[in-house]
Protein backbone atom coordinates (compact mmCIF):
# COMPACT_ATOMS: atom_id res chain seq x y z
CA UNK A 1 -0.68 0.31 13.49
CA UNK A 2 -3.51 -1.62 12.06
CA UNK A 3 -2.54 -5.33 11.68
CA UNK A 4 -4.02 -6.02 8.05
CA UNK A 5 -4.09 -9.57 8.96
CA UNK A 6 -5.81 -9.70 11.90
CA UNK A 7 -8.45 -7.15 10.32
CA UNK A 8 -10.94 -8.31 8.04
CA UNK A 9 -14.57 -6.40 6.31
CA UNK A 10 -17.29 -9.09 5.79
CA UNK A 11 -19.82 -7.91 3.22
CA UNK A 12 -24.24 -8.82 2.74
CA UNK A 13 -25.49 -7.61 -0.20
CA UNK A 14 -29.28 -8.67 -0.51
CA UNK A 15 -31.76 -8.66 -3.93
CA UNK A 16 -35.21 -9.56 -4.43
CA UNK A 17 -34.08 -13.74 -5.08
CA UNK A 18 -31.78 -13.84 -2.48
CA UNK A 19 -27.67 -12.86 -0.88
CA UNK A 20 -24.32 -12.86 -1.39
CA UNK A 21 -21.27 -12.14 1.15
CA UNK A 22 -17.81 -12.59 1.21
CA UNK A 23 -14.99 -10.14 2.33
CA UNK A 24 -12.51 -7.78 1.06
CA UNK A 25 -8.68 -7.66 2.44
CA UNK A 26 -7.82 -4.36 5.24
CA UNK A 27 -4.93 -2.88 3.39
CA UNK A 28 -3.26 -0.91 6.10
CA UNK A 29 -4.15 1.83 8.71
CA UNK A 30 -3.77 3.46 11.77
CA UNK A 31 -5.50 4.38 14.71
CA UNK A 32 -4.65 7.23 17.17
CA UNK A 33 -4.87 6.92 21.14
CA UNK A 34 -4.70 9.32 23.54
CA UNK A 35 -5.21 8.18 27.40
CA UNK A 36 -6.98 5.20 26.29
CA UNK A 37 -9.65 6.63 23.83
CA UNK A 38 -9.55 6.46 20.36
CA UNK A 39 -9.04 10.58 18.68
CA UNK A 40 -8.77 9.26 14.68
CA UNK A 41 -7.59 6.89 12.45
CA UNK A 42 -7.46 5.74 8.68
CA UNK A 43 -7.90 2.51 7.25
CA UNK A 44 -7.76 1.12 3.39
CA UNK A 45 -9.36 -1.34 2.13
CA UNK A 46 -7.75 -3.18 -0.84
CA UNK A 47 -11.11 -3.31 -3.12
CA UNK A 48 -9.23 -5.58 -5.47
CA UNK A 49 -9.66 -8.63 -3.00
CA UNK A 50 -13.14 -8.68 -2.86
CA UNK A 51 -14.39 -11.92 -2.66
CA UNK A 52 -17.59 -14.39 -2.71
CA UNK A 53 -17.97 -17.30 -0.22
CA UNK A 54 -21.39 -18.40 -0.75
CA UNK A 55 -21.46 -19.22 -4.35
CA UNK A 56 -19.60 -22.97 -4.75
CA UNK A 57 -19.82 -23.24 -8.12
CA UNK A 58 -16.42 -21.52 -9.71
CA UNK A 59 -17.82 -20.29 -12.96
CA UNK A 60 -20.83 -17.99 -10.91
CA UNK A 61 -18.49 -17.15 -8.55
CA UNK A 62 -15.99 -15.62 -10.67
CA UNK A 63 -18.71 -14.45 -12.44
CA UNK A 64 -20.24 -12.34 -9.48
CA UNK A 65 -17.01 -10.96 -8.14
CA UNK A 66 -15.83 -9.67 -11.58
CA UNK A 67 -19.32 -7.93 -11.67
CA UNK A 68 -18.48 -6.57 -8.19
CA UNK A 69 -15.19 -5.55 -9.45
CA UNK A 70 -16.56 -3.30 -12.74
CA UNK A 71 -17.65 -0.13 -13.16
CA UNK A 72 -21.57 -1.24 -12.39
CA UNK A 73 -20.27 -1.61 -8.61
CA UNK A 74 -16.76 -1.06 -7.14
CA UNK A 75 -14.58 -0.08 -10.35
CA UNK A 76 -11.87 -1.93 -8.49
CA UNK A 77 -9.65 -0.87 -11.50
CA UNK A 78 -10.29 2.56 -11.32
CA UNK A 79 -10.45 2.60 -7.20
CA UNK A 80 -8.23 0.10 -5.95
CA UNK A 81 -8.48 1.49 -2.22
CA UNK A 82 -11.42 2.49 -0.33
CA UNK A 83 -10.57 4.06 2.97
CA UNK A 84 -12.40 4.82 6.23
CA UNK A 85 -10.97 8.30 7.83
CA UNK A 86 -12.08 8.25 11.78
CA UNK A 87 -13.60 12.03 12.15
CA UNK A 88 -15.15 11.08 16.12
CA UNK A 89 -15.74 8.78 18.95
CA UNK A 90 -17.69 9.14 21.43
CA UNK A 91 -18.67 6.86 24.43
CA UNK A 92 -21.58 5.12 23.81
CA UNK A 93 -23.83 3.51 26.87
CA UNK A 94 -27.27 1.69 26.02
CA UNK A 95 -28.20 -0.92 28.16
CA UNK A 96 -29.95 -2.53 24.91
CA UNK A 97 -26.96 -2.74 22.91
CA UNK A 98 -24.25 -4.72 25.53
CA UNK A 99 -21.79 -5.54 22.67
CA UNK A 100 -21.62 -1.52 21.78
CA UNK A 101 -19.75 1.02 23.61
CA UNK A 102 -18.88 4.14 21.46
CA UNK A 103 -20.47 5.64 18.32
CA UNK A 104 -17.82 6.37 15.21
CA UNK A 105 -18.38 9.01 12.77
CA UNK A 106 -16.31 8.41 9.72
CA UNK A 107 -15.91 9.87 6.50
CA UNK A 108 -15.97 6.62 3.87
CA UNK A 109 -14.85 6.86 0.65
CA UNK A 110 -15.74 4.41 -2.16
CA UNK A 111 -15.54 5.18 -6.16
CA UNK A 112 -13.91 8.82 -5.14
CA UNK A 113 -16.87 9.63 -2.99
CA UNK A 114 -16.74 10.32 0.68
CA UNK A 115 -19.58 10.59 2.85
CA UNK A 116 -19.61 10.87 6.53
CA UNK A 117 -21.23 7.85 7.69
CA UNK A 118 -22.16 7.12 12.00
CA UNK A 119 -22.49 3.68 13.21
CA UNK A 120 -22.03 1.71 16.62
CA UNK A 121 -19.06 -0.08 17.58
CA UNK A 122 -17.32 -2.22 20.72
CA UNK A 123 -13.79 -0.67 20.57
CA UNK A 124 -10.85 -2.12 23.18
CA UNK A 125 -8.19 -1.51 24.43
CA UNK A 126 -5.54 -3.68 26.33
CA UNK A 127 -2.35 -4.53 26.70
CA UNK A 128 -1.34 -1.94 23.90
CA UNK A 129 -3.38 -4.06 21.58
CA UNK A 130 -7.13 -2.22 20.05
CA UNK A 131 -9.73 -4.34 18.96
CA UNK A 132 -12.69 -2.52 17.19
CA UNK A 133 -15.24 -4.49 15.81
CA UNK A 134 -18.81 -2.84 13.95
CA UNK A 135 -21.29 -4.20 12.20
CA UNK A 136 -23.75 -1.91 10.22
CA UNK A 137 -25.26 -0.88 6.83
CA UNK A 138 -25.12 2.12 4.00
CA UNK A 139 -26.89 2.94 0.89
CA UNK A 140 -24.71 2.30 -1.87
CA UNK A 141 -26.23 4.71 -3.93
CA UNK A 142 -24.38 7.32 -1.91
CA UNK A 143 -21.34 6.41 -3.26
CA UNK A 144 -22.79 6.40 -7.36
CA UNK A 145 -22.87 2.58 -6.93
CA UNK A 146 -26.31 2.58 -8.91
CA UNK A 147 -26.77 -1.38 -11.01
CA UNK A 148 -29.35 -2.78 -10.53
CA UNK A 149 -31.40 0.12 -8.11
CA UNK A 150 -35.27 0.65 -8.10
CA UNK A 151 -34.45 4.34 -7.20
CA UNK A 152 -32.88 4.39 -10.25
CA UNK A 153 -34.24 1.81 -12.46
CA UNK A 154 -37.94 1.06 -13.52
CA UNK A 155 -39.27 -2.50 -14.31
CA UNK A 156 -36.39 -4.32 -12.68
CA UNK A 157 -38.92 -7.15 -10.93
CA UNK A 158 -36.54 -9.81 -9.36
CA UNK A 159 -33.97 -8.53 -11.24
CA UNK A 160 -33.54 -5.36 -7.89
CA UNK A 161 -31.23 -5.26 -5.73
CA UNK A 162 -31.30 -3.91 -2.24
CA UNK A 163 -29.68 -0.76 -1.82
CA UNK A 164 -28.25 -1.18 1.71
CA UNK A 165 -25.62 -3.53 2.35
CA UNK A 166 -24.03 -4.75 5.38
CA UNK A 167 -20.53 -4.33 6.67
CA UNK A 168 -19.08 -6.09 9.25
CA UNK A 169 -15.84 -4.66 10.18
CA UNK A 170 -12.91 -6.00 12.71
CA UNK A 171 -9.76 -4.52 13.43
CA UNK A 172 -7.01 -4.96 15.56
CA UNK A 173 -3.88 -2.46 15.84
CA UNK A 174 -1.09 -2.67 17.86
């Protein structure tokens, strides 16, 4: 069982004048074991506690997080759970990545889109007690998440922001 407060998603989203990141509460999940090696799992991700930590100021930061809350972004009111279903793992050896040993494939679903999405991760286990921790990026277009897109949008100038953003992910199930 996936202990939703030992777990936390970080989030980087980047535009053409600069960043914002902040983090969004695990709701609850579950990952399967069998002889020591991860077989599946599902994890949700409570969409209506995302939040800013870069922005100081209260008024912006409100500002930006009920942006990333509406229907331009997350729709938190529409979706208030994304989840991440495990689909595979498999061991992962690269001499060039030390702090990665097994590749997940995962279907994600944001906005009532999935998409399988692959990334690396350092996954643990001892004492009964998983750790899983990856750090990667996806295209938020693939999930109809479109504000603010040069695919999408002509003449935006500084106004563009990046279509990959970063998630940094840690878990830890008991």
């Amino acid at each position: 069982t996936v202990s939703a407060a030992d777990s936390k998603v970080n989030w980087l989203g980047k535009k053409v004048t600069g960043q914002h990141h902040g983090t969004i509460d695990v709701l609850k999940g579950e990952v399967m074991v069998d002889n020591g090696k991860v077989t599946g799992g599902k994890i949700e991700i409570d969409m209506k506690t995302i939040k800013n930590i870069d922005l100081t100021d209260a008024e912006s930061n409100t500002k930006l997080v009920k942006h990333l809350s509406s229907a331009d972004f997350f729709d938190a009111d529409v979706y208030p759970t994304s989840t991440m279903e495990l689909v595979k793992v498999e061991e992962l050896k690269d001499a060039n990545k030390p702090n990665v040993n097994s590749t997940v494939t995962a279907n994600l679903t944001m906005k009532g889109v999935t998409k399988s999405i692959t990334f690396p991760a350092e996954i643990k286990i001892e004492n009964g007690v998983l750790t899983a921790k990856a750090d990667f990026d996806i295209d938020r277009t693939d999930w109809n998440i479109k504000y603010g897109s040069g695919k999408f949008f002509d003449n935006l100038g500084d106004k563009a922001i990046n279509d990959k953003f970063n998630l940094n992910i840690s878990i830890l199930a008991k």
